[in-house]
Protein backbone atom coordinates (compact mmCIF):
# COMPACT_ATOMS: atom_id res chain seq x y z
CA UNK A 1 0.00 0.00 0.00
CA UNK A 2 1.32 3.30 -0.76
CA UNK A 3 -0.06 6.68 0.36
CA UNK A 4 0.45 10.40 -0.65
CA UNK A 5 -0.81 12.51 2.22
CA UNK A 6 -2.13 15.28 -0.33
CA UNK A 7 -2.84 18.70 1.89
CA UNK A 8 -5.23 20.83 0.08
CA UNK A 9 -4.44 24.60 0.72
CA UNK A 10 -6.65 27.32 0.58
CA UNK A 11 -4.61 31.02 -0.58
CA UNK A 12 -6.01 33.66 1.78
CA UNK A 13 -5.19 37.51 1.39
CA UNK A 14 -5.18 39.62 4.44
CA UNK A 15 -5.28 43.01 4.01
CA UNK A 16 -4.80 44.61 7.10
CA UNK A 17 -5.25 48.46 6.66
CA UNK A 18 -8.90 47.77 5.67
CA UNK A 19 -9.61 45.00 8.08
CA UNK A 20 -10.62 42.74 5.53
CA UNK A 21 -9.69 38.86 4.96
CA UNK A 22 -10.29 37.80 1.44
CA UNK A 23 -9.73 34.45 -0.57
CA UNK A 24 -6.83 34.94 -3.39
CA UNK A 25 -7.64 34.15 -6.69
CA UNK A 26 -3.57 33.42 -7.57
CA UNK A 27 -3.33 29.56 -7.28
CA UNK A 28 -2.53 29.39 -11.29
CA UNK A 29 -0.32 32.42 -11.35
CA UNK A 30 1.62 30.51 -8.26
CA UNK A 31 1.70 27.37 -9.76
CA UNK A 32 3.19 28.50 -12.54
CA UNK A 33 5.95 31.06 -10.26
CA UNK A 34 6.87 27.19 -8.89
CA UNK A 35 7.25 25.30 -12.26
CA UNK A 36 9.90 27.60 -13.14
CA UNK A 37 11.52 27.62 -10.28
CA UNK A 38 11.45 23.71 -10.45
CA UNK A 39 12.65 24.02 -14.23
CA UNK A 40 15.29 26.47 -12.94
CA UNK A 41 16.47 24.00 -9.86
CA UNK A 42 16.80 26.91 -7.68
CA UNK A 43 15.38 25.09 -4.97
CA UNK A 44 17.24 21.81 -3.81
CA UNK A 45 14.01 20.69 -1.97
CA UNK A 46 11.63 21.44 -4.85
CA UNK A 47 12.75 17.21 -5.77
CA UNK A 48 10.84 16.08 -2.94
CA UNK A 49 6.96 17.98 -3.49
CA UNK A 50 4.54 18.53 -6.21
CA UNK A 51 1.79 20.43 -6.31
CA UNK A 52 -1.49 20.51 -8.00
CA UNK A 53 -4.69 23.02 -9.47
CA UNK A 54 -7.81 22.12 -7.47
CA UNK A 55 -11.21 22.89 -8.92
CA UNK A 56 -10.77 26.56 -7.71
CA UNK A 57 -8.10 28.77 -7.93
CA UNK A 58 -7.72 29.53 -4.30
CA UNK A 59 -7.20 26.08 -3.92
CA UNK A 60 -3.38 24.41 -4.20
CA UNK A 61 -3.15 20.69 -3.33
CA UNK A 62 0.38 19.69 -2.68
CA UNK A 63 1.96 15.97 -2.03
CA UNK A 64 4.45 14.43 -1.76
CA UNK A 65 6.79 14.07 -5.22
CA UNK A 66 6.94 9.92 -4.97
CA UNK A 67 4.37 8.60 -1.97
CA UNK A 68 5.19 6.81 1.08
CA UNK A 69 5.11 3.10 1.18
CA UNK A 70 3.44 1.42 4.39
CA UNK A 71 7.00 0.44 6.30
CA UNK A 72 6.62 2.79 9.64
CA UNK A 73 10.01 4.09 8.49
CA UNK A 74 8.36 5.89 5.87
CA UNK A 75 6.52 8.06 8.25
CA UNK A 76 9.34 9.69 9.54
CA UNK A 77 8.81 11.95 6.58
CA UNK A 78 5.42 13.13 6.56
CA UNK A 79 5.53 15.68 9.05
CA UNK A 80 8.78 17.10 7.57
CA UNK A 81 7.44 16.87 3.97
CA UNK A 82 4.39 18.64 5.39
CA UNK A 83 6.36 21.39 6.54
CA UNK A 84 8.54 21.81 3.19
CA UNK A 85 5.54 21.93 1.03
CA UNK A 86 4.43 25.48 3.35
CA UNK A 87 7.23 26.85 3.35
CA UNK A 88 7.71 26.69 -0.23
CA UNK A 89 4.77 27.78 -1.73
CA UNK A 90 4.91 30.86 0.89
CA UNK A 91 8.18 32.07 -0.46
CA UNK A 92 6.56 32.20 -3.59
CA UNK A 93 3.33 34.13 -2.68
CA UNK A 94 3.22 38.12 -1.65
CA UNK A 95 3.95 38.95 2.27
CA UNK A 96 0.33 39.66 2.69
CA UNK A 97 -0.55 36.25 1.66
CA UNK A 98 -0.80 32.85 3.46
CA UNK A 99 -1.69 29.46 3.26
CA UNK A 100 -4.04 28.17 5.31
CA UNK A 101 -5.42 24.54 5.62
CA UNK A 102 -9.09 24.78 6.48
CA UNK A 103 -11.72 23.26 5.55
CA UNK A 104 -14.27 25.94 4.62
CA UNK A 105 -13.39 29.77 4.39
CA UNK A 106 -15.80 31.14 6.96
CA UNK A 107 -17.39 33.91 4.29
CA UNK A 108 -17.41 31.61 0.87
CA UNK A 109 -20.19 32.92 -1.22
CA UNK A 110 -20.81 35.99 0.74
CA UNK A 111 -20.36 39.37 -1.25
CA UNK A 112 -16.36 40.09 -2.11
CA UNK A 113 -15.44 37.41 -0.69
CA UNK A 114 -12.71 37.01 -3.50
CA UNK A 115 -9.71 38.91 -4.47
CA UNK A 116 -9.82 39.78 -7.16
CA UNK A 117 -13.35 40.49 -7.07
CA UNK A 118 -15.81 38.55 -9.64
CA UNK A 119 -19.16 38.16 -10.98
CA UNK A 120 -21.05 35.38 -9.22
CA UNK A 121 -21.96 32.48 -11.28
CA UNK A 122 -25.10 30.46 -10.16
CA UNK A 123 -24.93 27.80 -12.39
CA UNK A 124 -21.26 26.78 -10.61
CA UNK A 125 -21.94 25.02 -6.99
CA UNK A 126 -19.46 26.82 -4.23
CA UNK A 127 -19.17 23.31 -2.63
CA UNK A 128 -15.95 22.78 -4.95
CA UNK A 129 -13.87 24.26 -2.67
CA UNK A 130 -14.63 22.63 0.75
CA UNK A 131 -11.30 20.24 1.55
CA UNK A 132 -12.83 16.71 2.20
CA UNK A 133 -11.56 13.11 2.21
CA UNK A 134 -13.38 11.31 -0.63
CA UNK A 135 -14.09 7.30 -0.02
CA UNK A 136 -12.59 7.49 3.58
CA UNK A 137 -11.36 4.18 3.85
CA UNK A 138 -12.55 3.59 7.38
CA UNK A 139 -16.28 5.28 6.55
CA UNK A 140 -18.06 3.35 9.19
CA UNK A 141 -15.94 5.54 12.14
CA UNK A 142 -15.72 9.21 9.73
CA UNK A 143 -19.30 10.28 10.83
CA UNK A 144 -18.06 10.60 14.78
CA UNK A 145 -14.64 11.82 13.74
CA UNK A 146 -15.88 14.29 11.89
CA UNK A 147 -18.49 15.27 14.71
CA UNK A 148 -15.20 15.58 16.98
CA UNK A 149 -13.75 18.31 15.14
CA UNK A 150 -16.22 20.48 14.83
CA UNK A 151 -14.14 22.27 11.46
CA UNK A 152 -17.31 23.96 9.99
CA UNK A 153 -19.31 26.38 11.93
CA UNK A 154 -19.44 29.25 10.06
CA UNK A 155 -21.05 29.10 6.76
CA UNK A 156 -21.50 32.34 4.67
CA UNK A 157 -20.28 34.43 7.51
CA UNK A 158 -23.00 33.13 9.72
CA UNK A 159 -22.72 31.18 13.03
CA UNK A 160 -24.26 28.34 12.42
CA UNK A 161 -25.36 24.85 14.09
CA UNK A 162 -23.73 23.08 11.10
CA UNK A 163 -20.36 21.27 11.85
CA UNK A 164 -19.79 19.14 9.37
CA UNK A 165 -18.70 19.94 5.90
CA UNK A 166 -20.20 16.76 4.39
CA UNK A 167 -23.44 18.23 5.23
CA UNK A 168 -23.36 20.93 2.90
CA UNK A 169 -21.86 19.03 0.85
CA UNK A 170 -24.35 16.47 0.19
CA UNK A 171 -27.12 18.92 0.01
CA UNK A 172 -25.19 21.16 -2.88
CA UNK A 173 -24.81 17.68 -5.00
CA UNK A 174 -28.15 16.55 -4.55
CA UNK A 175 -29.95 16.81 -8.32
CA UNK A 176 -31.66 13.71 -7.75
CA UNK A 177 -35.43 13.92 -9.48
CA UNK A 178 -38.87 13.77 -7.49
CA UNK A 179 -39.32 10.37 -9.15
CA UNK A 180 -36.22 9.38 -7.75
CA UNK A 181 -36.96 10.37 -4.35
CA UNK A 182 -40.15 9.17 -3.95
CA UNK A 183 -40.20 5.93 -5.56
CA UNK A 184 -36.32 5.41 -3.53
CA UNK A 185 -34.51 4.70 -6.46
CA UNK A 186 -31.63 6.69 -5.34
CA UNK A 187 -31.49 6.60 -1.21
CA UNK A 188 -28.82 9.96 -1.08
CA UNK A 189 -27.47 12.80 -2.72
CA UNK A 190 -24.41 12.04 -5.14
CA UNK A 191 -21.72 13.12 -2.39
CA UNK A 192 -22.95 10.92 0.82
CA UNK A 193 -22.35 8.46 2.84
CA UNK A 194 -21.06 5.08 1.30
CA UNK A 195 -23.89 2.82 -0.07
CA UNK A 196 -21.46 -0.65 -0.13
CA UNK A 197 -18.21 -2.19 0.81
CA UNK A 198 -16.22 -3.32 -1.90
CA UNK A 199 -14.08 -5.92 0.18
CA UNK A 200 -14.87 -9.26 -1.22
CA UNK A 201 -14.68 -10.53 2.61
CA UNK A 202 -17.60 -9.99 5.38
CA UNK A 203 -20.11 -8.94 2.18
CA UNK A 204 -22.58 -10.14 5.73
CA UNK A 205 -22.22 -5.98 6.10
CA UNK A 206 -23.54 -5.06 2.87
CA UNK A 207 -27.28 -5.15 4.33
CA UNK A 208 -28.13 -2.20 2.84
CA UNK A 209 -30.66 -2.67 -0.25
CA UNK A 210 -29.36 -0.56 -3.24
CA UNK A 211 -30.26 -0.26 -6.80
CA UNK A 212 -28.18 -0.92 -9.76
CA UNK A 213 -28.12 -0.98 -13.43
CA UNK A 214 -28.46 -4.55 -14.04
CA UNK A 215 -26.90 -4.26 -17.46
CA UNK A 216 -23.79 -2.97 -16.36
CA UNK A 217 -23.46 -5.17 -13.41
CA UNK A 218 -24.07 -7.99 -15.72
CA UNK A 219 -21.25 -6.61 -18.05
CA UNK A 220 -19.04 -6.23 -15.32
CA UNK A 221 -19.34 -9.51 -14.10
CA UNK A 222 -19.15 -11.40 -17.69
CA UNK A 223 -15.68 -9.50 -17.85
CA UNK A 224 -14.83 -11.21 -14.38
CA UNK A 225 -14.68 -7.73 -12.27
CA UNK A 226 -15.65 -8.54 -8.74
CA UNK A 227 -19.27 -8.93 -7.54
CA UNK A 228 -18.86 -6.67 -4.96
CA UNK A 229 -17.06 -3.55 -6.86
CA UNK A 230 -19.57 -4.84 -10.20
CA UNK A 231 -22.54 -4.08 -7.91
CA UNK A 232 -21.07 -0.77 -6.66
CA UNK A 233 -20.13 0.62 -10.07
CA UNK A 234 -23.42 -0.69 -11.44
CA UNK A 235 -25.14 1.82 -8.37
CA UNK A 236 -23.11 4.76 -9.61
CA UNK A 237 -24.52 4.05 -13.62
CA UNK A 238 -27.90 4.53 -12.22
CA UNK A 239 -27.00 8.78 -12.17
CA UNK A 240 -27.01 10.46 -15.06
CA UNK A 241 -23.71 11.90 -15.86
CA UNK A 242 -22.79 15.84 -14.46
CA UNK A 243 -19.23 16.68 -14.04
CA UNK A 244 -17.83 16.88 -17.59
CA UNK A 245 -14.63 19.01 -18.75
CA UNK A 246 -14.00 20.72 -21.40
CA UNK A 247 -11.30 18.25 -22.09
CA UNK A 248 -13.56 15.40 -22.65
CA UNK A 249 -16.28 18.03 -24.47
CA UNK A 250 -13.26 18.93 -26.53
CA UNK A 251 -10.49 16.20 -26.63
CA UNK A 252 -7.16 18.00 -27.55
CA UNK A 253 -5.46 14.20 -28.51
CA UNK A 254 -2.91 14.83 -25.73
């Protein structure tokens, strides 16, 4: 098993003077500042980190450049690797900017919340930019942990009785139909809760009735994929489809 330990960062801009805290809108412009350094090897520990565009551009993720394997030796690193990816990306950025590793800016979606300031978009969900752990691989336990740290509070610069990120989460992603709802085809919103294990062992645990498209599972399985992950990837083909890129709208043949 090998891991990565990707930190998602979110670029904040503090301008002081004005008493005003702002999300940056510089995470391209910085990535790019760090590929040349990287091309120019001015920094010796640039080998050991990579960093990535997130959906927004106040979002940088960064990780590790190779990821760790699951010897407890290789652990020794993360909290130094951690460290390295900070302080690099903050030489980079301007003095009155920071990264900051939260999981929801406490004013997202509320009026100039942005630097540079632009027009609001309805058709584009804000729920993008809230750092999450997709398929937590110990789901059954992430409800209380998540409970325990109490991250999420404040949601468009109000108090709130909201703690959880995967809250608002779900209910931003949920474009299921009235059919779908009320006849319980679909039980949850796209981003919830895990319907099935995939583990071929203990499937005793998988007592919760789902649908799936029977055609696909039955593809799967004819092609020998595992009942278990056929019957979970069968679930998914019941949506219809919603994230698509303009990459795949318009394939460049990269």
């Amino acid at each position: 098993m090998m891991n990565f330990f990707g930190i998602e960062y979110s670029l904040i801009r503090f301008n002081h003077e004005n008493k005003r805290v702002q999300l940056c809108l510089k995470a391209n412009e910085i990535l790019k500042r760090f590929q040349q350094l990287n091309n120019n090897k001015t920094i010796s520990e640039l080998s050991q980190i990579r960093f990535h565009a997130e959906d927004c551009n106040f979002v940088i993720e960064g990780i590790p450049l190779k990821p760790y394997h699951s010897h407890p030796n290789n652990y020794y690193y993360v909290q130094s690797n951690m460290i390295l990816r900070r302080e690099q990306i903050q030489k980079i950025v301007d003095k009155n900017e920071f990264l900051m590793t939260i999981s929801a800016f406490p004013r997202l979606g509320c009026a100039a919340c942005t630097h540079s300031e632009y027009k609001s978009d309805p058709l584009n969900s804000f729920e993008s930019s809230i750092c999450c752990s997709d398929h937590f691989k110990t789901s059954n336990h992430s409800t209380n942990n998540l409970s325990l740290t109490t991250a999420c509070p404040i949601w468009r610069g109000y108090l709130s009785n909201v703690d959880r990120r995967w809250n608002i989460l779900s209910r931003t992603t949920d474009d299921r139909t009235k059919e779908e709802i009320e006849n319980n085809i679909l039980h949850s919103s796209r981003y919830s809760s895990v319907s099935c294990y995939l583990s071929q062992t203990s499937q005793i645990y998988n007592d919760i009735k789902i649908n799936i498209d029977h055609e696909v599972y039955q593809t799967l399985i004819n092609n020998d994929c595992p009942e278990g992950v056929a019957r979970h990837f069968a679930h998914l083909f019941l949506r219809d489809p919603l994230y698509v890129t303009d990459e795949q709208v318009y394939p460049t043949g990269d």
